[in-house]
PDB file of N, CA and C in Angstrom:
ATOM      1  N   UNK A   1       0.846  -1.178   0.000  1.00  0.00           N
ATOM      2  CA  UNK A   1       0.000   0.000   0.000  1.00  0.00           C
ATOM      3  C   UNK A   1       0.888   1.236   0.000  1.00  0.00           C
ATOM      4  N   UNK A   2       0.515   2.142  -0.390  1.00  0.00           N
ATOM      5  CA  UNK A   2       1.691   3.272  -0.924  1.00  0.00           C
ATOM      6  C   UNK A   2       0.251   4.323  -1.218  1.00  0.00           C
ATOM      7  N   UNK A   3       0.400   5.354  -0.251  1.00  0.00           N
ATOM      8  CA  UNK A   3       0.065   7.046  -0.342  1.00  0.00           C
ATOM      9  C   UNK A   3       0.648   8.001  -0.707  1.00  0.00           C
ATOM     10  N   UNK A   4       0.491   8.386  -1.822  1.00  0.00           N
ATOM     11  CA  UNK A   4       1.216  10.088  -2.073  1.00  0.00           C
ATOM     12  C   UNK A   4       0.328  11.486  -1.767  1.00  0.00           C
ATOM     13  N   UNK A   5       1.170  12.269  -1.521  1.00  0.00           N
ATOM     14  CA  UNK A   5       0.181  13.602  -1.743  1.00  0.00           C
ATOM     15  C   UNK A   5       0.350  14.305  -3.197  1.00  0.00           C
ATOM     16  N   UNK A   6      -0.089  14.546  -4.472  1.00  0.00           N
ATOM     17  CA  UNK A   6       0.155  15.509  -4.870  1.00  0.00           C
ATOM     18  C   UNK A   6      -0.403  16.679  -5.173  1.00  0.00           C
ATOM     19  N   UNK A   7       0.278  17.489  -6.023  1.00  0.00           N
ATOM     20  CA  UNK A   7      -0.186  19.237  -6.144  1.00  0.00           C
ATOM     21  C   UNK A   7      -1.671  18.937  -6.495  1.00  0.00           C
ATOM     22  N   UNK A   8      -2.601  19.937  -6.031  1.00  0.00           N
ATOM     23  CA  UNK A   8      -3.544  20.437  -6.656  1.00  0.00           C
ATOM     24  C   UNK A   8      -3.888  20.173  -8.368  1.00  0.00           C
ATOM     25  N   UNK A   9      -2.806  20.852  -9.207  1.00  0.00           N
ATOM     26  CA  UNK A   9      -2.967  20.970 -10.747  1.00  0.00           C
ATOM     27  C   UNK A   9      -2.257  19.383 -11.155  1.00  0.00           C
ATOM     28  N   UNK A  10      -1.604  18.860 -10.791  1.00  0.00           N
ATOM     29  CA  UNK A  10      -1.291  17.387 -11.012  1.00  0.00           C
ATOM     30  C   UNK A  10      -2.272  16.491 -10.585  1.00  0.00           C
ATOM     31  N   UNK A  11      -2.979  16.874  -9.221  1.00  0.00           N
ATOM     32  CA  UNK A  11      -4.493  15.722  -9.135  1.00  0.00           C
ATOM     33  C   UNK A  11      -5.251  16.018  -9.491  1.00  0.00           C
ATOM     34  N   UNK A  12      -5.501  17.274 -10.396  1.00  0.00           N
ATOM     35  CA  UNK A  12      -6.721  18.041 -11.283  1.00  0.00           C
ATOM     36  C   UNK A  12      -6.340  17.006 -12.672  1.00  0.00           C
ATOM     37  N   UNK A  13      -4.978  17.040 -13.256  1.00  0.00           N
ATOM     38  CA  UNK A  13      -4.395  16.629 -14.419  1.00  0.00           C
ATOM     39  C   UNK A  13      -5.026  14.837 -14.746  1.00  0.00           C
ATOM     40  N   UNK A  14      -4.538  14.407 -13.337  1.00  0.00           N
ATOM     41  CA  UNK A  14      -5.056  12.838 -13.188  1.00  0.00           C
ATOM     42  C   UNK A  14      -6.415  12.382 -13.297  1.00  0.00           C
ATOM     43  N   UNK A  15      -7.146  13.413 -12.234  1.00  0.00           N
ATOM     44  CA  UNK A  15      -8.514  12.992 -12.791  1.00  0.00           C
ATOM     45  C   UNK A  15      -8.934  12.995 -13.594  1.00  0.00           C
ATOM     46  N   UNK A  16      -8.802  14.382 -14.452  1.00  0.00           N
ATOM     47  CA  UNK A  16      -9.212  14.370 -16.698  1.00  0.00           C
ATOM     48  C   UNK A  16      -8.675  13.388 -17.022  1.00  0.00           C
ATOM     49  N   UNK A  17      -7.644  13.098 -17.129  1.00  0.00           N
ATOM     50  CA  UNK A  17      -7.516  11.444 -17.858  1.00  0.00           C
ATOM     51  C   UNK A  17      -7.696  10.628 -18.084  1.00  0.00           C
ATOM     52  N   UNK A  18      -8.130  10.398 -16.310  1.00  0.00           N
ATOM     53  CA  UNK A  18      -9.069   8.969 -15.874  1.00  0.00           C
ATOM     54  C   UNK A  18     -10.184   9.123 -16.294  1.00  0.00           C
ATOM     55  N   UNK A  19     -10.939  10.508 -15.917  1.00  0.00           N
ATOM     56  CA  UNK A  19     -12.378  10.250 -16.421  1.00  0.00           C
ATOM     57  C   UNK A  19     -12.217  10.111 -18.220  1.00  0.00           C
ATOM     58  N   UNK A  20     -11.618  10.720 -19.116  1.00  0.00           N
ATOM     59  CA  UNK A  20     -11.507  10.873 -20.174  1.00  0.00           C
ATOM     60  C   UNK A  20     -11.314   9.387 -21.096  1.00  0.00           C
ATOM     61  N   UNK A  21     -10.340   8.943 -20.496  1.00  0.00           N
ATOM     62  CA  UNK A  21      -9.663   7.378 -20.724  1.00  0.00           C
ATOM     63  C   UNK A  21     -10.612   6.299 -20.350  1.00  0.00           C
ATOM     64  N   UNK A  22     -11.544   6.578 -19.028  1.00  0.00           N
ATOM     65  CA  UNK A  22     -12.442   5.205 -18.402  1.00  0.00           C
ATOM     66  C   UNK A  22     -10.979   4.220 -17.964  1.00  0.00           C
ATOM     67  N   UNK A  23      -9.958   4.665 -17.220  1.00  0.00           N
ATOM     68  CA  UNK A  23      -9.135   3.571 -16.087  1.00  0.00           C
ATOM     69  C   UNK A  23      -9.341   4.652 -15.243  1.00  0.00           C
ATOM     70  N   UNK A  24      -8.195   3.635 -13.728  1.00  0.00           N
ATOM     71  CA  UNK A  24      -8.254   4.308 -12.624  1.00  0.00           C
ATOM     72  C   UNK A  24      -7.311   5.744 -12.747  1.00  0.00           C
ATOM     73  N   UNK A  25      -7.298   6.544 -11.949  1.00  0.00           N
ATOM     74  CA  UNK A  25      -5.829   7.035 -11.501  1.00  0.00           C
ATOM     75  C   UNK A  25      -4.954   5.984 -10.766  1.00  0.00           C
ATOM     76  N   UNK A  26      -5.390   4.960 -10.370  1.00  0.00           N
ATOM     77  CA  UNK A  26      -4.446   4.339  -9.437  1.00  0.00           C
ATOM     78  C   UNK A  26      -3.295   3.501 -10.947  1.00  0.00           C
ATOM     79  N   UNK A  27      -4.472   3.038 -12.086  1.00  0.00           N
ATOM     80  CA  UNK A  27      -3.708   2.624 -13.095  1.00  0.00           C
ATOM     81  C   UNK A  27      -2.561   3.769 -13.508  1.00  0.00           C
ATOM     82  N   UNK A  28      -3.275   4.592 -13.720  1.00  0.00           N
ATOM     83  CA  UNK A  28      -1.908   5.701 -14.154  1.00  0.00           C
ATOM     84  C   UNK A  28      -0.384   6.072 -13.413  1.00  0.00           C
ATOM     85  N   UNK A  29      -0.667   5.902 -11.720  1.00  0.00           N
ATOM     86  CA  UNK A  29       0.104   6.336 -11.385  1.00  0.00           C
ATOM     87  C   UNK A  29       0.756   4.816 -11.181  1.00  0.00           C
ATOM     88  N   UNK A  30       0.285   3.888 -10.845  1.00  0.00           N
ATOM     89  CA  UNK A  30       1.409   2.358 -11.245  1.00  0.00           C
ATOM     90  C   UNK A  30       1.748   2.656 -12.458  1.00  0.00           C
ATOM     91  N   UNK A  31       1.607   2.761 -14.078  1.00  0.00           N
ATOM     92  CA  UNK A  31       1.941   2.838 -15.041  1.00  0.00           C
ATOM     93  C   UNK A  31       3.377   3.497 -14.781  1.00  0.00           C
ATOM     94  N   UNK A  32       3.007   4.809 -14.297  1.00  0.00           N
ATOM     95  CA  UNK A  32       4.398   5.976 -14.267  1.00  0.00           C
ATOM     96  C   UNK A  32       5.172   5.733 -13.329  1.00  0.00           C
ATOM     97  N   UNK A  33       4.910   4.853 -12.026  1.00  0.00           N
ATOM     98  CA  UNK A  33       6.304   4.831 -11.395  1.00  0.00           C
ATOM     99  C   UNK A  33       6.949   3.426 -12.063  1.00  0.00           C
ATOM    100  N   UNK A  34       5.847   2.603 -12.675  1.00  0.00           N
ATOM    101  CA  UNK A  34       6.922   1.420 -13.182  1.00  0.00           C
ATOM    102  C   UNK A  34       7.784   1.696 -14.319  1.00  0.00           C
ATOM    103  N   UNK A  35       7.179   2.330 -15.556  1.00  0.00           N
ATOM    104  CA  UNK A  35       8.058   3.110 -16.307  1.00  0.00           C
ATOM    105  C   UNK A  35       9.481   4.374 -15.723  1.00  0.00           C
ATOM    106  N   UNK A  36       9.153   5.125 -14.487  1.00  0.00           N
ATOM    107  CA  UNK A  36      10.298   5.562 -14.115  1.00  0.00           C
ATOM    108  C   UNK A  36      11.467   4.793 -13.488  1.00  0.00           C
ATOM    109  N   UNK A  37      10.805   3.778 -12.572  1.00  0.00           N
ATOM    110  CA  UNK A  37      11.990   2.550 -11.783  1.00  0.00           C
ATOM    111  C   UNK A  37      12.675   2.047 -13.302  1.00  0.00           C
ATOM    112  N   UNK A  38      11.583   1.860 -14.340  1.00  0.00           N
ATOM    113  CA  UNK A  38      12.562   1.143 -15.552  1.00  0.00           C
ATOM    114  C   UNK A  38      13.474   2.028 -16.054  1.00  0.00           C
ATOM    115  N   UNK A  39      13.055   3.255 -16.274  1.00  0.00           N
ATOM    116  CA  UNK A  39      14.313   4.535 -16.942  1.00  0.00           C
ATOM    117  C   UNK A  39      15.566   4.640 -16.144  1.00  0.00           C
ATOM    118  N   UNK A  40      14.923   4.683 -14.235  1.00  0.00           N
ATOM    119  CA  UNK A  40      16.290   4.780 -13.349  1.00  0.00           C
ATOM    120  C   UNK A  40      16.925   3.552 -13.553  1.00  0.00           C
ATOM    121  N   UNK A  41      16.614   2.191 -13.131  1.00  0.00           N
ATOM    122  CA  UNK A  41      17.068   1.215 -13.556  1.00  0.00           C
ATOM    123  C   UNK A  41      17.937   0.814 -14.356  1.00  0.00           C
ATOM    124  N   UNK A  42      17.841   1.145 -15.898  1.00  0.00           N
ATOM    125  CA  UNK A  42      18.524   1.417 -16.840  1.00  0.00           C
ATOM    126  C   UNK A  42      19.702   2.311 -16.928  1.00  0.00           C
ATOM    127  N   UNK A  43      19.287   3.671 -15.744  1.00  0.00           N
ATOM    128  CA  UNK A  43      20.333   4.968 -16.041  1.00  0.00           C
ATOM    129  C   UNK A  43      21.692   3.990 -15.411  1.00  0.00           C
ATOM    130  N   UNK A  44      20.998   3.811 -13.520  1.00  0.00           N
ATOM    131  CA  UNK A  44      21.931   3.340 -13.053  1.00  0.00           C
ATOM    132  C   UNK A  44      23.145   1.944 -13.671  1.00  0.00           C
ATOM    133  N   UNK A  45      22.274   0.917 -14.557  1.00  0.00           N
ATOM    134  CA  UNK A  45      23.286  -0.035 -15.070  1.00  0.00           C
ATOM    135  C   UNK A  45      24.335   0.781 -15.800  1.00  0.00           C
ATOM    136  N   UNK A  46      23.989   1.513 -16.727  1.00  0.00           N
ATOM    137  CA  UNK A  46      24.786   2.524 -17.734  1.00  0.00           C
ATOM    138  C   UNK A  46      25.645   3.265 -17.218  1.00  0.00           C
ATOM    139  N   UNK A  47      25.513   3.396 -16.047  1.00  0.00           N
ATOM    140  CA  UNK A  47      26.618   4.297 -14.958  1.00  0.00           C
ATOM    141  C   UNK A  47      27.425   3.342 -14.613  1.00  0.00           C
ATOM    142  N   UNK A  48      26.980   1.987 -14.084  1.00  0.00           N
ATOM    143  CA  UNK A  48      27.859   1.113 -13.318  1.00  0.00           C
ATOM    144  C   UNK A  48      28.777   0.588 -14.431  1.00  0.00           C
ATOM    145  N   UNK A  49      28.227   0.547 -15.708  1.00  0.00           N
ATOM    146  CA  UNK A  49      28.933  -0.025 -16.606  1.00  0.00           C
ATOM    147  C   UNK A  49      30.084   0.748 -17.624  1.00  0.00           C
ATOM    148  N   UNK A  50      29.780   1.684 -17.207  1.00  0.00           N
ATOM    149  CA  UNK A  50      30.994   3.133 -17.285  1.00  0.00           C
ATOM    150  C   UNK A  50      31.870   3.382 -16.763  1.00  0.00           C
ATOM    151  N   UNK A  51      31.755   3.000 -14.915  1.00  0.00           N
ATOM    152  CA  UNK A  51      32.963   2.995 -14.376  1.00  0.00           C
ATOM    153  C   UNK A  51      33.879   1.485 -14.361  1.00  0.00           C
ATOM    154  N   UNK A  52      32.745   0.403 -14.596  1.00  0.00           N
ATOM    155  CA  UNK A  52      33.200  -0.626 -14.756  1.00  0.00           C
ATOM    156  C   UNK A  52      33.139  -1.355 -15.784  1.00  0.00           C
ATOM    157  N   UNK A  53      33.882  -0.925 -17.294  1.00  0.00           N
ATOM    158  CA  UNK A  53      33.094  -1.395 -18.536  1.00  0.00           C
ATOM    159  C   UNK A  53      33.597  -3.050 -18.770  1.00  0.00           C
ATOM    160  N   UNK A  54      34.660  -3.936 -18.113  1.00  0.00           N
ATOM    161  CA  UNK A  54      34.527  -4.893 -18.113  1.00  0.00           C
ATOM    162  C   UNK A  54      35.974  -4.972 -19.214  1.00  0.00           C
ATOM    163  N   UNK A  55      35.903  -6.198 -20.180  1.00  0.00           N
ATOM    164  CA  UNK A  55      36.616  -6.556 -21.463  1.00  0.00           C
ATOM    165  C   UNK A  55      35.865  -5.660 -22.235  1.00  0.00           C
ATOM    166  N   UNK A  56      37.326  -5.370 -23.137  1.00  0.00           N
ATOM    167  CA  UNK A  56      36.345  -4.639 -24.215  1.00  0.00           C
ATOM    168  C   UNK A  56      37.116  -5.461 -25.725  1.00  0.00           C
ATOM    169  N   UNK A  57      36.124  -6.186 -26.527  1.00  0.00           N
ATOM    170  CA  UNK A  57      36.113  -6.954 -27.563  1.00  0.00           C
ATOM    171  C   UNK A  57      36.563  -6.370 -28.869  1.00  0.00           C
ATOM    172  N   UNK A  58      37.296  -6.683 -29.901  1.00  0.00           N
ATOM    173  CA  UNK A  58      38.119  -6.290 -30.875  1.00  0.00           C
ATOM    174  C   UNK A  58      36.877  -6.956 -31.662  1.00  0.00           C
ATOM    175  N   UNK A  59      36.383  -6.194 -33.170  1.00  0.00           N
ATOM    176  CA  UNK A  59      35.021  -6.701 -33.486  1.00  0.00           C
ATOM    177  C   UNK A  59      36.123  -8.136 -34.440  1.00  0.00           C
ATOM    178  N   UNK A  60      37.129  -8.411 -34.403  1.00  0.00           N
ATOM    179  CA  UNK A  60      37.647  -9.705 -35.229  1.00  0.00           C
ATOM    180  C   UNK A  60      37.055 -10.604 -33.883  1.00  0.00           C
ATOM    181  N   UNK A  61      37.532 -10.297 -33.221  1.00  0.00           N
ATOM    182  CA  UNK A  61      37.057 -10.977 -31.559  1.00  0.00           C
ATOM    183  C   UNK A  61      35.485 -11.941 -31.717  1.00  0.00           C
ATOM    184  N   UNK A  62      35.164 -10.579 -31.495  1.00  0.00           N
ATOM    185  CA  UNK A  62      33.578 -11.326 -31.876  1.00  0.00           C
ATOM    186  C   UNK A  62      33.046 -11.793 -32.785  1.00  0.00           C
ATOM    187  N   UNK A  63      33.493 -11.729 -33.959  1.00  0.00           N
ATOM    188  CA  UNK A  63      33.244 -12.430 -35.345  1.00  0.00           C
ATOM    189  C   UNK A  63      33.976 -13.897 -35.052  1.00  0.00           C
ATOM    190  N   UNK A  64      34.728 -14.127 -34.919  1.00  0.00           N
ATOM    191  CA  UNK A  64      35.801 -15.154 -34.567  1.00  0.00           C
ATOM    192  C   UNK A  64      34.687 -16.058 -33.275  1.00  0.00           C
ATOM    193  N   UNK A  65      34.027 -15.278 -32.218  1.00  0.00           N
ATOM    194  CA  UNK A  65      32.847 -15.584 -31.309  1.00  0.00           C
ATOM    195  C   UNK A  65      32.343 -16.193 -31.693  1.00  0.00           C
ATOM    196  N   UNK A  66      31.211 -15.453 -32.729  1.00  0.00           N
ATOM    197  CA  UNK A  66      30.203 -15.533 -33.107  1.00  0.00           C
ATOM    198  C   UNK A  66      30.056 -16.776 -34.818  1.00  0.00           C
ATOM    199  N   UNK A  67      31.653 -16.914 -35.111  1.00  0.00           N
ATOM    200  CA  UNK A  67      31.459 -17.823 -36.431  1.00  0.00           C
ATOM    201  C   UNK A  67      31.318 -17.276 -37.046  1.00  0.00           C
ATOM    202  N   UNK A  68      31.453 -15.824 -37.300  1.00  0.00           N
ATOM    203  CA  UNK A  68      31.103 -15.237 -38.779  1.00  0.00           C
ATOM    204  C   UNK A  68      32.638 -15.021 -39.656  1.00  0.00           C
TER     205      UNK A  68
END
């Protein structure tokens, strides 16, 4: 279970939608934090994998891998 407060003109914004659309607001606002955890999610691997980029492959490397 999870409560937010928000602004006035953002829970004005939510309700037109919902009524407009026929879902909940509760659908909308699961929609947008699962899409944001996925964007942060993503930022953070891309960071970790920047300071730590690992081997880095010569593309004969991977052809030679891959059989081509």
């Amino acid at each position: 279970m999870l409560a937010i407060r928000l602004s006035p003109d953002l829970e004005d914004r939510l309700t037109a939608l919902a009524k407009k659309t026929g879902r909940t607001k509760t659908f909308y606002a699961r929609e947008a934090i699962e899409q944001h955890l996925e964007d942060l999610e993503d930022y953070y691997l891309a960071a970790d994998r920047l300071k730590n980029p690992g081997r880095i492959y010569t593309s004969e490397e991977v052809e030679r891998e891959l059989g081509l």
